[in-house]
N, C-alpha and C. Protein backbone atom coordinates (compact mmCIF):
# COMPACT_ATOMS: atom_id res chain seq x y z
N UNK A 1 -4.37 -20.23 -36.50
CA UNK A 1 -4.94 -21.04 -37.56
C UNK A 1 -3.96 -22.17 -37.86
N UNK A 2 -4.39 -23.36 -38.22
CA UNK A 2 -3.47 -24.18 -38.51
C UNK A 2 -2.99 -24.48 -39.87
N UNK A 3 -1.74 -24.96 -39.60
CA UNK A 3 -1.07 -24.24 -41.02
C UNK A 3 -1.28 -25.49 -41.95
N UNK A 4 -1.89 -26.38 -41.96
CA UNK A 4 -2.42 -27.33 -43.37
C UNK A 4 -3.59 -26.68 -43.57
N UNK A 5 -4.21 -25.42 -42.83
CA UNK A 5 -5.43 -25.19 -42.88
C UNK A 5 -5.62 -23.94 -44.02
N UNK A 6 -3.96 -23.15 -43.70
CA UNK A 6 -3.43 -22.36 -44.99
C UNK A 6 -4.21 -22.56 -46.39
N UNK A 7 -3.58 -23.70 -46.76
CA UNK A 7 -3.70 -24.20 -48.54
C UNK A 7 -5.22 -23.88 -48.72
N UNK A 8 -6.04 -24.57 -48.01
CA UNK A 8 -6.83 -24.72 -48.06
C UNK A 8 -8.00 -23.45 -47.85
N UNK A 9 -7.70 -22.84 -47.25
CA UNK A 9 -8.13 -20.90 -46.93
C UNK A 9 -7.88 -20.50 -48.37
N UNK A 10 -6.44 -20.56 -48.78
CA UNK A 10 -5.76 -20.10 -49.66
C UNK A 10 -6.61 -19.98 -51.54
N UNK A 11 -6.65 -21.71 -51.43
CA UNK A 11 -7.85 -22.08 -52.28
C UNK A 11 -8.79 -21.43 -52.74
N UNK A 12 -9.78 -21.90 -51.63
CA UNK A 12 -11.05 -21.17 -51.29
C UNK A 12 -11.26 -19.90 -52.13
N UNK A 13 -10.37 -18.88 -51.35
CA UNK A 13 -10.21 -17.55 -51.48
C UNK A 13 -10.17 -16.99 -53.22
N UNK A 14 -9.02 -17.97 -53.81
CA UNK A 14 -9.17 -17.99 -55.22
C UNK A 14 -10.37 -18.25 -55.77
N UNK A 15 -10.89 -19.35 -55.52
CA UNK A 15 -11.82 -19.95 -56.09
C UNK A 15 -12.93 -18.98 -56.57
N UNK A 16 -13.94 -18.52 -57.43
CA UNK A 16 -15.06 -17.78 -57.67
C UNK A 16 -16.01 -18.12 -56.65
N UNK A 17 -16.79 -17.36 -55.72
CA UNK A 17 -18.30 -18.02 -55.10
C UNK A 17 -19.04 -16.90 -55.22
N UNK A 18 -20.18 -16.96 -55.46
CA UNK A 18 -21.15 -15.97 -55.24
C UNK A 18 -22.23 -16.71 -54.42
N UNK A 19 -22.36 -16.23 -53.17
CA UNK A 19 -21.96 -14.71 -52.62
C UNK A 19 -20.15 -15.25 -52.18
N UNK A 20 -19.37 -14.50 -51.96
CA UNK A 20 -18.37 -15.51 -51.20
C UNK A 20 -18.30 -15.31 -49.58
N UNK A 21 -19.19 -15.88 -49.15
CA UNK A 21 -18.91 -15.59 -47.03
C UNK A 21 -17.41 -15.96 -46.61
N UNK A 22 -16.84 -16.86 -47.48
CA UNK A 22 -15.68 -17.14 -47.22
C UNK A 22 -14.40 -15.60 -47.31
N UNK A 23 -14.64 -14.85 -48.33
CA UNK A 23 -13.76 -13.92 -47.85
C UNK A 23 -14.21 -12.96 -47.13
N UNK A 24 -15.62 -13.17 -47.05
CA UNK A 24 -16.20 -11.86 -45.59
C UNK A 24 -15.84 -12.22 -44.78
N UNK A 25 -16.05 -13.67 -44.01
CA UNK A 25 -15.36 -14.16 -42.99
C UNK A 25 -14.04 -13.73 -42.74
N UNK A 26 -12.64 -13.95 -44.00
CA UNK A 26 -11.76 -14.23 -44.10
C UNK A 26 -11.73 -12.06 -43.76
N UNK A 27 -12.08 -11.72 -44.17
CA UNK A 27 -11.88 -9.78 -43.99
C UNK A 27 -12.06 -9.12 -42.34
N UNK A 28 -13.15 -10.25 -41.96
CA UNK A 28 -14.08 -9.67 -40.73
C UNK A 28 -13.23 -10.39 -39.61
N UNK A 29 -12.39 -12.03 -40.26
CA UNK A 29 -11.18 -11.98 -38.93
C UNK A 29 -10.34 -10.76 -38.77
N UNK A 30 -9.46 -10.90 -39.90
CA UNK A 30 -8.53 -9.38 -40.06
C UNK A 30 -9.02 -8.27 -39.58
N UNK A 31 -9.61 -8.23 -39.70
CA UNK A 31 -9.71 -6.78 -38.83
C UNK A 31 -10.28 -6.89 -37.67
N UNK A 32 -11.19 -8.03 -37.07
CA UNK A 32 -10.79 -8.39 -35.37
C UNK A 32 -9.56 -8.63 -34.94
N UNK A 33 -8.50 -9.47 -35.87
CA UNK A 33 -7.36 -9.84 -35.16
C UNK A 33 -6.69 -8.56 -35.11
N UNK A 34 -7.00 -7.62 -36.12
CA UNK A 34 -5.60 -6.02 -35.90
C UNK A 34 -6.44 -5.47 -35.07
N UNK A 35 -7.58 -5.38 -34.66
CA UNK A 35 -8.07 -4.64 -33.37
C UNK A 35 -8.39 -5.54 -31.91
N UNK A 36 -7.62 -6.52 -32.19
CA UNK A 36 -6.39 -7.24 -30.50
C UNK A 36 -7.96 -8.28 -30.30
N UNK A 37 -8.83 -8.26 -30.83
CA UNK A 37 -9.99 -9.05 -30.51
C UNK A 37 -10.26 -10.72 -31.19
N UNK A 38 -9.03 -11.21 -30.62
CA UNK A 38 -8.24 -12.23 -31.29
C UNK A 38 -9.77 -13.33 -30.93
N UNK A 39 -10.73 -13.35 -30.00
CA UNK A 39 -11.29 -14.11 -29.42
C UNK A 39 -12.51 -14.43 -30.58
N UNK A 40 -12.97 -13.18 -31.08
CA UNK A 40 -13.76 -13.14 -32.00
C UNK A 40 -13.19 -13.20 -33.67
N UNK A 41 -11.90 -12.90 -33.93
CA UNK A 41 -11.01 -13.40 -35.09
C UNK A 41 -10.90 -14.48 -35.23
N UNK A 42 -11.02 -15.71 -34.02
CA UNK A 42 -11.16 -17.14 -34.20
C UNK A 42 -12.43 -17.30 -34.71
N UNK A 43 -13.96 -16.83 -33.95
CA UNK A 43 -14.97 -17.74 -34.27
C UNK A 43 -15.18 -17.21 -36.43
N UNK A 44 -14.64 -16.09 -36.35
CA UNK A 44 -14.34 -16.10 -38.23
C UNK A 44 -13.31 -16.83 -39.00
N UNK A 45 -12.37 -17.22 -38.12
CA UNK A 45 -11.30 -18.27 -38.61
C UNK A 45 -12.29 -19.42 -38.77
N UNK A 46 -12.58 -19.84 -37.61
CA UNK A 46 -13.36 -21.57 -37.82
C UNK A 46 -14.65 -21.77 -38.78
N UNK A 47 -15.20 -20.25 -38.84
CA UNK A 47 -16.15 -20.55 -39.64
C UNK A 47 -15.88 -20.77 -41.28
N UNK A 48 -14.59 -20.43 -41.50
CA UNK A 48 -14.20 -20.42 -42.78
C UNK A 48 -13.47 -21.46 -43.14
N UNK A 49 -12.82 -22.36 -41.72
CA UNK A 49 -12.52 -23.73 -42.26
C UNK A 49 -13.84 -24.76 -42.11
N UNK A 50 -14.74 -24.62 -41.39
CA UNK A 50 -15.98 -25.02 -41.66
C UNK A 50 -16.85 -25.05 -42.76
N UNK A 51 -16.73 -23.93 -43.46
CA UNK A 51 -17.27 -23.61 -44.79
C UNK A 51 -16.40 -24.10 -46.07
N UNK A 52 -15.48 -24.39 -45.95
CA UNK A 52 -14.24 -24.94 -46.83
C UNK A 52 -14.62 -26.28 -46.68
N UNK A 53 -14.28 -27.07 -45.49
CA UNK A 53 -14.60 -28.03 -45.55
C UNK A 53 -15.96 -28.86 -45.70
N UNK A 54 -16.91 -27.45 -45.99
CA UNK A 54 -18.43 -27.93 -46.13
C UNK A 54 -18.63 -28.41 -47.67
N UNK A 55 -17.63 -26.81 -48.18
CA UNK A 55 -17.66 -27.38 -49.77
C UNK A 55 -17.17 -28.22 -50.53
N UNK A 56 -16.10 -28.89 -49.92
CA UNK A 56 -15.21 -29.99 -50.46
C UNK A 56 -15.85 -31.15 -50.10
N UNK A 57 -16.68 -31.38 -49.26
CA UNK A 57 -17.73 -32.50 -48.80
C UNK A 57 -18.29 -32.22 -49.86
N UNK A 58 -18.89 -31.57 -50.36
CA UNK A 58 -20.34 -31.25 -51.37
C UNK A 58 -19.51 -32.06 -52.86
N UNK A 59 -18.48 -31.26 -52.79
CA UNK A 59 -17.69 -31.83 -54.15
C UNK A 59 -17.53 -33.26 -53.93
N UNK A 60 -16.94 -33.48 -53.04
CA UNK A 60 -17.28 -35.07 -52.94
C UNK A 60 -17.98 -35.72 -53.02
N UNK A 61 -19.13 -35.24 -52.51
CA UNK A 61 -20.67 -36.04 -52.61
C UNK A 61 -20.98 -35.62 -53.70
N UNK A 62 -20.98 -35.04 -54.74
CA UNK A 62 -21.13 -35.04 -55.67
C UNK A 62 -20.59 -35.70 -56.84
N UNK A 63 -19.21 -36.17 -56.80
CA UNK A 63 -18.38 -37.18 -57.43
C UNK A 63 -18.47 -38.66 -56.98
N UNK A 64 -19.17 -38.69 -55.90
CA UNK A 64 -19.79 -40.17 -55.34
C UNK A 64 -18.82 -40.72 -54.50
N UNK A 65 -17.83 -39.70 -54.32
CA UNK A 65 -16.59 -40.08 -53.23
C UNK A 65 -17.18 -40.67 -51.93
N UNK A 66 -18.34 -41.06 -51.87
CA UNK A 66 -18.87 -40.41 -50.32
C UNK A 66 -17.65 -40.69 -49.48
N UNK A 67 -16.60 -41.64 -48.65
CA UNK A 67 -15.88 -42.08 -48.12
C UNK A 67 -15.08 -40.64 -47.60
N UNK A 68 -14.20 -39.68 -48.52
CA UNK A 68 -14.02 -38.44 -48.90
C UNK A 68 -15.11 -37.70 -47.96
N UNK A 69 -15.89 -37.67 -48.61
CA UNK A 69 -17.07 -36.67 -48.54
C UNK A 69 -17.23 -37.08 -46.65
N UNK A 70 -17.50 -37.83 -45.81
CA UNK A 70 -17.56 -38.54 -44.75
C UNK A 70 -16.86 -37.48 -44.12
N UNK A 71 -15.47 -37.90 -44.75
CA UNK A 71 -14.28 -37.41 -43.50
C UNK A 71 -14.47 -35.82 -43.60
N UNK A 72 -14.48 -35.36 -44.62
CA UNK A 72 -14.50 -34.33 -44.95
C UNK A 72 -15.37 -33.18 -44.27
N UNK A 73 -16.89 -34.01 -44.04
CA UNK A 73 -17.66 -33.32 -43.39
C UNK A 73 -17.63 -33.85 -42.24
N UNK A 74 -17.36 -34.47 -41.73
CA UNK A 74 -16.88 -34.50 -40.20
C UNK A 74 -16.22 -33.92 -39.91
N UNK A 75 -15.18 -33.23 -40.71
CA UNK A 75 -14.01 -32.13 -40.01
C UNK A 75 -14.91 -31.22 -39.94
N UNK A 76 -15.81 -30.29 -40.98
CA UNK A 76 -16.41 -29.67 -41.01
C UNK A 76 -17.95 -29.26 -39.78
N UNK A 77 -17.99 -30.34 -39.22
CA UNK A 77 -18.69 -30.61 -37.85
C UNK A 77 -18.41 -30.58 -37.07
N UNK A 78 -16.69 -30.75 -37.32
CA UNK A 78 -16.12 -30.75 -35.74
C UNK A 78 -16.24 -29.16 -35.44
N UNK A 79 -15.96 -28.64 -36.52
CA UNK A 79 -15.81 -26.43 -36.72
C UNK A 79 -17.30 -25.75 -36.32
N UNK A 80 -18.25 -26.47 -36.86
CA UNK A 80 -19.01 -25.91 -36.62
C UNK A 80 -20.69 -27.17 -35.95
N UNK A 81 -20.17 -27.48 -34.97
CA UNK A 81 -20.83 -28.79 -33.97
C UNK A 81 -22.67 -28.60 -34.21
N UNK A 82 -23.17 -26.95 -34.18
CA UNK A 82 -24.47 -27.12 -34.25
C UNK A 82 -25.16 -26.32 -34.91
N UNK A 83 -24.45 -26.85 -36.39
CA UNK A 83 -25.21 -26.63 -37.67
C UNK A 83 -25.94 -27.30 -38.40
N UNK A 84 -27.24 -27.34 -38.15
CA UNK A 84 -28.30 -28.04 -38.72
C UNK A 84 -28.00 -28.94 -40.38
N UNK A 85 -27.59 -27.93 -40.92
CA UNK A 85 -27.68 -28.23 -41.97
C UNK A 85 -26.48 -29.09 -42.93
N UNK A 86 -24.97 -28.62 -41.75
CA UNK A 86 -24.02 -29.34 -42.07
C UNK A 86 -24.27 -31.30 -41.66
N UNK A 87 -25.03 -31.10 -40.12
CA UNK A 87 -25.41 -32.42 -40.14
C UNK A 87 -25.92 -33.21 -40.83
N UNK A 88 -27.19 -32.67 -41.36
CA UNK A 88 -27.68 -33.49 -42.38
C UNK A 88 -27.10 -33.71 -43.63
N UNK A 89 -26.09 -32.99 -43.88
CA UNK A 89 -25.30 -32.89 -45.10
C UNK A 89 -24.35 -34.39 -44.47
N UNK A 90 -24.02 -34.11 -43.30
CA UNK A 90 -22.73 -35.56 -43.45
C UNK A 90 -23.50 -36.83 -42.85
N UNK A 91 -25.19 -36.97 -42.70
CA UNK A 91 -25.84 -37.71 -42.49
C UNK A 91 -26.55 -38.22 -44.26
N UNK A 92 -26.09 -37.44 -44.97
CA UNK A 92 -26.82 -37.76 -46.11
C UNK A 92 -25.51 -38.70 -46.46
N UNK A 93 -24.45 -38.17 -46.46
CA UNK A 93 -23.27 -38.72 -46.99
C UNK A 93 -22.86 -40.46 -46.61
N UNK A 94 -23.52 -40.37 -45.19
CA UNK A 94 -23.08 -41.79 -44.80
C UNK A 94 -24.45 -42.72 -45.09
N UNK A 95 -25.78 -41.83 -45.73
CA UNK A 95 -26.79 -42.76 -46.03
C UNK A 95 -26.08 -43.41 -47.76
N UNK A 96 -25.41 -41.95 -48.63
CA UNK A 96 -25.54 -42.85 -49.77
C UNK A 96 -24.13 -43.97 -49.90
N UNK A 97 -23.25 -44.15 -48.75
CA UNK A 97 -22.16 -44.94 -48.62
C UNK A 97 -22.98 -46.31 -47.76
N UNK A 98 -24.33 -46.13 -47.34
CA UNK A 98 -24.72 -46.83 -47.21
C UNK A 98 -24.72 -47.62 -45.55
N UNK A 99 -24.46 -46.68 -45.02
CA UNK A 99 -23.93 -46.48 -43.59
C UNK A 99 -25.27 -45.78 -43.15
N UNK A 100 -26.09 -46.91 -42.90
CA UNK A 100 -27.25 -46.25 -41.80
C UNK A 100 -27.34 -45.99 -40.44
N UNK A 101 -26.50 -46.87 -40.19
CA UNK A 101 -26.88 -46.86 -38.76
C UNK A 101 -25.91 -45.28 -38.21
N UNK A 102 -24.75 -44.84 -39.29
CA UNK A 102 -23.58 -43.90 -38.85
C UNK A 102 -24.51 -42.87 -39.07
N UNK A 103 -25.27 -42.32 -40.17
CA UNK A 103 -26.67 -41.42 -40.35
C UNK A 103 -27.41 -41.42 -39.56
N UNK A 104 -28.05 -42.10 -38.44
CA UNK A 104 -28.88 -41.85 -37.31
C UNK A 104 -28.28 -40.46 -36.46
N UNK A 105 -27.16 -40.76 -35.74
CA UNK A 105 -26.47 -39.86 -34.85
C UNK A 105 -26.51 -38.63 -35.26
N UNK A 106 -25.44 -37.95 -36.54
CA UNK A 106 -25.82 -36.51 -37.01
C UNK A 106 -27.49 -36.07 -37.37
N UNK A 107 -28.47 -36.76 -37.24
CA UNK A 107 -29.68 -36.46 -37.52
C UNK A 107 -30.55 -36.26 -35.98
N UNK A 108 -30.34 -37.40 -35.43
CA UNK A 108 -30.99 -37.51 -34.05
C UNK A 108 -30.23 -35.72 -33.53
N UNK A 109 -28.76 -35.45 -33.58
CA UNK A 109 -28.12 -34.01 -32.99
C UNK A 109 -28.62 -33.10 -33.95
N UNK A 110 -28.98 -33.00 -35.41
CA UNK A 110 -30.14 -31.96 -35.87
C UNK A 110 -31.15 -31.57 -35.07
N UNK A 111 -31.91 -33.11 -35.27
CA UNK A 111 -33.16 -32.77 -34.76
C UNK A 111 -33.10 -32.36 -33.22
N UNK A 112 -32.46 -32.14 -32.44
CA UNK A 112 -32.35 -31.93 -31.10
C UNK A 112 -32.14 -30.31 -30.89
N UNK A 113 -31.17 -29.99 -32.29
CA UNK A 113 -30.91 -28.61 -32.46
C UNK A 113 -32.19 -27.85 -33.09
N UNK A 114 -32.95 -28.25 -33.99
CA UNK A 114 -34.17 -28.22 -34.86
C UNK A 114 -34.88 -29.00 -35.00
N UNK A 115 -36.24 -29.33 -33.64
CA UNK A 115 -36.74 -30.09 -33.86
C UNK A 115 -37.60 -30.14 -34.94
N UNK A 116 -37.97 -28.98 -35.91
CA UNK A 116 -38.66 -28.95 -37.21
C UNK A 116 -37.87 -28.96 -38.47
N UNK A 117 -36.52 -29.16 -38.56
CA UNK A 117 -36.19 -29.57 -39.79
C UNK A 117 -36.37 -30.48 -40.38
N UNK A 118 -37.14 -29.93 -41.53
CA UNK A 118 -37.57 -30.67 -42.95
C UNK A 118 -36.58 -31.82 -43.08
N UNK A 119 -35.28 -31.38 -43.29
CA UNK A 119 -34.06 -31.98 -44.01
C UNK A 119 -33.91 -33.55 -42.81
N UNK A 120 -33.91 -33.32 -41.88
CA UNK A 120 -33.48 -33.96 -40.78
C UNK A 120 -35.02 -34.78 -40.97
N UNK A 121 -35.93 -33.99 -40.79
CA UNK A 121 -36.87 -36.05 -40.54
C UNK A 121 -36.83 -36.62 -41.64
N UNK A 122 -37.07 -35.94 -43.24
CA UNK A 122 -36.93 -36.94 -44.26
C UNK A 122 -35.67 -37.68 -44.38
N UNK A 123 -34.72 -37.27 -43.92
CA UNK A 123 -33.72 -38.24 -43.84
C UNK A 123 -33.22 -39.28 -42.57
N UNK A 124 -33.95 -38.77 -41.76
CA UNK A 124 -34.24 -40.12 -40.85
C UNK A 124 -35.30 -40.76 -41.03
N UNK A 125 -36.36 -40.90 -41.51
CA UNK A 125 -37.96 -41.21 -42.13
C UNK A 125 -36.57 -42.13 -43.70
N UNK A 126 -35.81 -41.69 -44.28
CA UNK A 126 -35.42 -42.39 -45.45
C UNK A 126 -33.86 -43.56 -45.49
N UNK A 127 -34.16 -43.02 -43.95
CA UNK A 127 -32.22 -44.05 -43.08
C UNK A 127 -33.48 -45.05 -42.53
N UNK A 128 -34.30 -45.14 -41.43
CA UNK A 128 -34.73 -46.05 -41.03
C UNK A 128 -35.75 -46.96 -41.85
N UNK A 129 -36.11 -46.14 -43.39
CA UNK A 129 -37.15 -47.09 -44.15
C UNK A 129 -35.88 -48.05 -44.90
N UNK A 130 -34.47 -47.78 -45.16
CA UNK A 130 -33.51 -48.68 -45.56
C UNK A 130 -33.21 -49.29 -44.76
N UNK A 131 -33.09 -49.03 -42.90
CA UNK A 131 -32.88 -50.61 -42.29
C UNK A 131 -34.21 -51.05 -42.11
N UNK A 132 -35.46 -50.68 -42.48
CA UNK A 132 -36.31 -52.06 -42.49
C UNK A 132 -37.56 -51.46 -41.01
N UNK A 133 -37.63 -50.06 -40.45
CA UNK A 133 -37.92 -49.66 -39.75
C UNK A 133 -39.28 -49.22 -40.34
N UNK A 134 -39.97 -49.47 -40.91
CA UNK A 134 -41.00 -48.87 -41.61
C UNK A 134 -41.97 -48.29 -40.92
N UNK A 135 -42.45 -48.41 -39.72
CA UNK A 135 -43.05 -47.85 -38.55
C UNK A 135 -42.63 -46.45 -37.74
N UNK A 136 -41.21 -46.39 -37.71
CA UNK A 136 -40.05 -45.25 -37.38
C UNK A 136 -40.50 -44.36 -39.01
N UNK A 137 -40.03 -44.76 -39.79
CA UNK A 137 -39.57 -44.38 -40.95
C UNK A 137 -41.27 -43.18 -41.54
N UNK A 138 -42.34 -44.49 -41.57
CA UNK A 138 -43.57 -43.38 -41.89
C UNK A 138 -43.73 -41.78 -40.87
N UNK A 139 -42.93 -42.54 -39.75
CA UNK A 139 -43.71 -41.72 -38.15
C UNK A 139 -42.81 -39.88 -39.05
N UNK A 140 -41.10 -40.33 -39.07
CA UNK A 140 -40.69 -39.20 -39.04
C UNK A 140 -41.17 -38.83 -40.45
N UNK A 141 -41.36 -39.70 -41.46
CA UNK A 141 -41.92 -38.93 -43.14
C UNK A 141 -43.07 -37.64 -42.76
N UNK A 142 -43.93 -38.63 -41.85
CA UNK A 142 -45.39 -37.59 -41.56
C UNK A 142 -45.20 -36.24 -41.09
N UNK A 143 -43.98 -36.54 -40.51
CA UNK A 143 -43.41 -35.09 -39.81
C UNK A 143 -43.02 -34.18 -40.44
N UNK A 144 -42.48 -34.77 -41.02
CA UNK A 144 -41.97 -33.76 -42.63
C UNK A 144 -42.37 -33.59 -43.43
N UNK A 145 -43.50 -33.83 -43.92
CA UNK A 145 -44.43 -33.98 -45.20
C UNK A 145 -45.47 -32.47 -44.34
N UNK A 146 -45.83 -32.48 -42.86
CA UNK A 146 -46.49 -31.38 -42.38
C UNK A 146 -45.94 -30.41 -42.47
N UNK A 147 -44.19 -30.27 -42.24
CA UNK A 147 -44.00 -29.14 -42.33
C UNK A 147 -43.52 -28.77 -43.96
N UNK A 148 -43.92 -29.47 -44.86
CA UNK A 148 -43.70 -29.18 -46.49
C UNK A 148 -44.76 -29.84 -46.94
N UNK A 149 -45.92 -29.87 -46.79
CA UNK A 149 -46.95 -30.44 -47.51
C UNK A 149 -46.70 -31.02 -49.08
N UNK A 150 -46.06 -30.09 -49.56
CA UNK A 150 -46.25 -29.96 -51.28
C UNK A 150 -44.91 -30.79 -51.59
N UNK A 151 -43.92 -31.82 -51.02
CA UNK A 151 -43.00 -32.60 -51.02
C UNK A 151 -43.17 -33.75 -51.43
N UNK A 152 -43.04 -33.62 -52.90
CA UNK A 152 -43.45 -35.15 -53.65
C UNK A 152 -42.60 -36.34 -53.39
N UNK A 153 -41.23 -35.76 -53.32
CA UNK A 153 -40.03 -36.93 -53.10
C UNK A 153 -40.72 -37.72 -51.72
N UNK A 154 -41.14 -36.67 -50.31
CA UNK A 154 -41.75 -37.12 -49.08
C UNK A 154 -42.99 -37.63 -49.13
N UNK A 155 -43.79 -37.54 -50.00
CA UNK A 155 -45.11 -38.23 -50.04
C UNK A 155 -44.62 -39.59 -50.84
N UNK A 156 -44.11 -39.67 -51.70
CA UNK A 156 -43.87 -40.42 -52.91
C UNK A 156 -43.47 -42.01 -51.47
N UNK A 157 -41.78 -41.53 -50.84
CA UNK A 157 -41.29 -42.65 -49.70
C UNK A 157 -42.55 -42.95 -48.58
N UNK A 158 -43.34 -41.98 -48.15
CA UNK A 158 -44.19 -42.55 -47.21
C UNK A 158 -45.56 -43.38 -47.67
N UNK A 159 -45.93 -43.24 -48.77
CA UNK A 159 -46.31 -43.99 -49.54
C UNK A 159 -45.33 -45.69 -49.48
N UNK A 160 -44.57 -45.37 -49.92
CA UNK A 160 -43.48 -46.70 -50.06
C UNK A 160 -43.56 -47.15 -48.86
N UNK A 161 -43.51 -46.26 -47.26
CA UNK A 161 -43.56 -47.13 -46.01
C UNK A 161 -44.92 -47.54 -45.81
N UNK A 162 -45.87 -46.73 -45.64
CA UNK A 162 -47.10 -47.49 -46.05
C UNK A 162 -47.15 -48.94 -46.76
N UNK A 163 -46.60 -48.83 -47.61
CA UNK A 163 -46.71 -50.12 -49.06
C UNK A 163 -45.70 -51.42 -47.93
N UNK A 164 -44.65 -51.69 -47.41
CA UNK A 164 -43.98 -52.33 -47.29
C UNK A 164 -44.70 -52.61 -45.75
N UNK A 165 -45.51 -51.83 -44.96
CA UNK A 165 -46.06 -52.29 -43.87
C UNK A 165 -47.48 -52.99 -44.32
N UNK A 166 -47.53 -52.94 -45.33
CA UNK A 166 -48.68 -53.91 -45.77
C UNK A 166 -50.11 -53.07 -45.57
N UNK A 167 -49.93 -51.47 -45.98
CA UNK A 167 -50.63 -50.91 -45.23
C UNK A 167 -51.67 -50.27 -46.68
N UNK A 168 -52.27 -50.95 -47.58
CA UNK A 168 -52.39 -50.14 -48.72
C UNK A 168 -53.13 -49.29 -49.19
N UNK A 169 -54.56 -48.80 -48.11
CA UNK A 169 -54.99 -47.98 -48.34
C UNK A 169 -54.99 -46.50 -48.22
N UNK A 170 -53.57 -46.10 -47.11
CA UNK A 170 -52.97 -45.01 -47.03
C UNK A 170 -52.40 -44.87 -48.41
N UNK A 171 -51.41 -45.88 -48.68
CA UNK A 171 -50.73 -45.75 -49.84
C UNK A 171 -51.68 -45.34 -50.71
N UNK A 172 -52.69 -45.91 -51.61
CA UNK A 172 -53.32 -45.65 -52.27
C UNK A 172 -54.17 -44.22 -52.31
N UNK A 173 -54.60 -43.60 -51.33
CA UNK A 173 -54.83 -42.39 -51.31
C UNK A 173 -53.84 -41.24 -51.37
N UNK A 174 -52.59 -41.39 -50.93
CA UNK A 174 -51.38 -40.73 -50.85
C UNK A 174 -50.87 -40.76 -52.36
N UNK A 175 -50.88 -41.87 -53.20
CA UNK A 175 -50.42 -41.75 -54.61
C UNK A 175 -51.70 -41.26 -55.42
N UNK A 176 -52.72 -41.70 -55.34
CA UNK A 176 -54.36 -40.70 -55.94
C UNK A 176 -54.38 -39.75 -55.76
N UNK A 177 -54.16 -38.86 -54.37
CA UNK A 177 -53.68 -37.39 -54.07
C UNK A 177 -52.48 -37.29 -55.11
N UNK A 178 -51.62 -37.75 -55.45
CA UNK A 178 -50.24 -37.27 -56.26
C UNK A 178 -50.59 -36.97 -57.59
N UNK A 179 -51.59 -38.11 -58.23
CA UNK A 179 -52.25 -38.20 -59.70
C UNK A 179 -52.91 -36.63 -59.71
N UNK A 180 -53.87 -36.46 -58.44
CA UNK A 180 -54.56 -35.51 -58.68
C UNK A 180 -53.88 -33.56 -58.83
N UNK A 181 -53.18 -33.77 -58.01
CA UNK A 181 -51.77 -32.71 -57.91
C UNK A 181 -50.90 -32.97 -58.95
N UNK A 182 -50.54 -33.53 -59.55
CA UNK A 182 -49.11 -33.12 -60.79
C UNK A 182 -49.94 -33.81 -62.21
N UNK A 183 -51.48 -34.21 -62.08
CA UNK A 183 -51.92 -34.40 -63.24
C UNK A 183 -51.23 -35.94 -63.68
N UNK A 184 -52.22 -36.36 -64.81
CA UNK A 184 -52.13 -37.45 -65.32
C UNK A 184 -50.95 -37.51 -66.38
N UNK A 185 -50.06 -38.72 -65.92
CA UNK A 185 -48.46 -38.57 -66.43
C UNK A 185 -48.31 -39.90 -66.57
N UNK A 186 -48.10 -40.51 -67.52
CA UNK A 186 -47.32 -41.63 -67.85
C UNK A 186 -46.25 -41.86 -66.68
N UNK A 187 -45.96 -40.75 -67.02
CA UNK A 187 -44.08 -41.12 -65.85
C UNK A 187 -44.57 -41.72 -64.39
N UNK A 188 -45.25 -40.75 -64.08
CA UNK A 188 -46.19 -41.01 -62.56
C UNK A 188 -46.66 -41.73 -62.49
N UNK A 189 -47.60 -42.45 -63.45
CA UNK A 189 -48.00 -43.92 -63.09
C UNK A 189 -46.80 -45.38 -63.23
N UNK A 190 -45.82 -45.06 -64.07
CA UNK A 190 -45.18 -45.86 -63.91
C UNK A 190 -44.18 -46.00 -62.51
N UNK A 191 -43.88 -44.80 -62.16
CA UNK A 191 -43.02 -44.63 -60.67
C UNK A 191 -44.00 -44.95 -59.67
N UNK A 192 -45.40 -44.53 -59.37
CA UNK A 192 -46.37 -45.27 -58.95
C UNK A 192 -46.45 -47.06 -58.89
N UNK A 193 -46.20 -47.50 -60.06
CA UNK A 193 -46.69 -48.94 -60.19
C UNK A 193 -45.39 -49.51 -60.15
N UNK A 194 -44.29 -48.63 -60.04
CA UNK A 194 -42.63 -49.22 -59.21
C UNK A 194 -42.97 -49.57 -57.84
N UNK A 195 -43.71 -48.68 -57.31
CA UNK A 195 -44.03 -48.51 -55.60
C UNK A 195 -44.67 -50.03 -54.96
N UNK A 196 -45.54 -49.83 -56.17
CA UNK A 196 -46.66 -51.03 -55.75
C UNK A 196 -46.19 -52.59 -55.73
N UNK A 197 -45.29 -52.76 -56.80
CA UNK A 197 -44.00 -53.47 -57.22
C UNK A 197 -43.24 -53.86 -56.37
């Protein structure tokens, strides 16, 4: 294990989590490494600097560090290369730093790993409707809206790609379907008539 990787184990370990996988991990090396099965004591080593460094991304992205949050989960990718969910986590990170084009790559290697993750087309469906791809952008929304039908945030943007391709009678049935599902709301018509806007 590497020894800046210490502190940081060390941390963790203190820290409260429920559930904590981090010290199951951290139990289930130990006792591969004292029964000489050093090969399988690593893949519980890496998964726990993977998971460390998953959560300190999160903290970051949550403090708006994204820059932080970037590097952070890129180490965390390097540990664990084909985890769906870490990707889209450091593909979200470089959408809200505003780095689209760096968000394509960890999403395109999701989706390759999972070609049905939810997480992965709305966020390539919401990277390519910010560079201006609105054709890309509806294609992967639709994809994801099938496999979560009931995804207002995903109906709400494909609506918006609709709207910006000049396309308005999808839009308009897609936000009338929304009225009719969450009921008549002030709020909703005004986030509605943002869209249209």
């Amino acid at each position: 294990m590497h020894p800046g990787s210490t502190y940081l184990l060390l941390l963790l370990l203190l820290v409260p989590q429920s559930p904590n996988t981090i010290r199951q991990h951290y139990e289930a090396a130990e006792a591969k490494r004292a029964a000489g099965d050093l090969a399988a004591a690593e893949v519980e080593y890496t998964a726990i600097l993977a998971e460390g460094y998953d959560r300190l991304g999160s903290i970051y992205s949550a403090e708006k560090k994204y820059q932080e949050a970037i590097k952070t989960l890129e180490t965390a990718v390097h540990y664990q290369p084909n985890s769906v969910e870490l990707l889209v986590r450091l593909a979200i990170a470089y959408f809200e730093a505003e780095q689209y084009e760096a968000a394509l790559k960890p999403l395109a290697t999701a989706l390759s790993l999972d070609p049905n993750s939810v997480g992965a087309h709305h966020m390539m469906g919401k990277t390519y409707f910010m560079r201006g791809e609105f054709a890309k952008a509806r294609s992967e929304l639709q994809t994801a809206l099938k496999l979560t039908p009931n995804d207002y945030d995903l109906t709400y943007t494909l609506g918006l790609a609709y709207l910006k391709e000049r396309n308005f009678d999808p839009a308009k049935q897609i936000y009338d379907r929304m009225i009719v599902q969450l009921g008549e709301r002030p709020q909703l018509h005004i986030l509605i008539g943002r869209a249209y806007r």
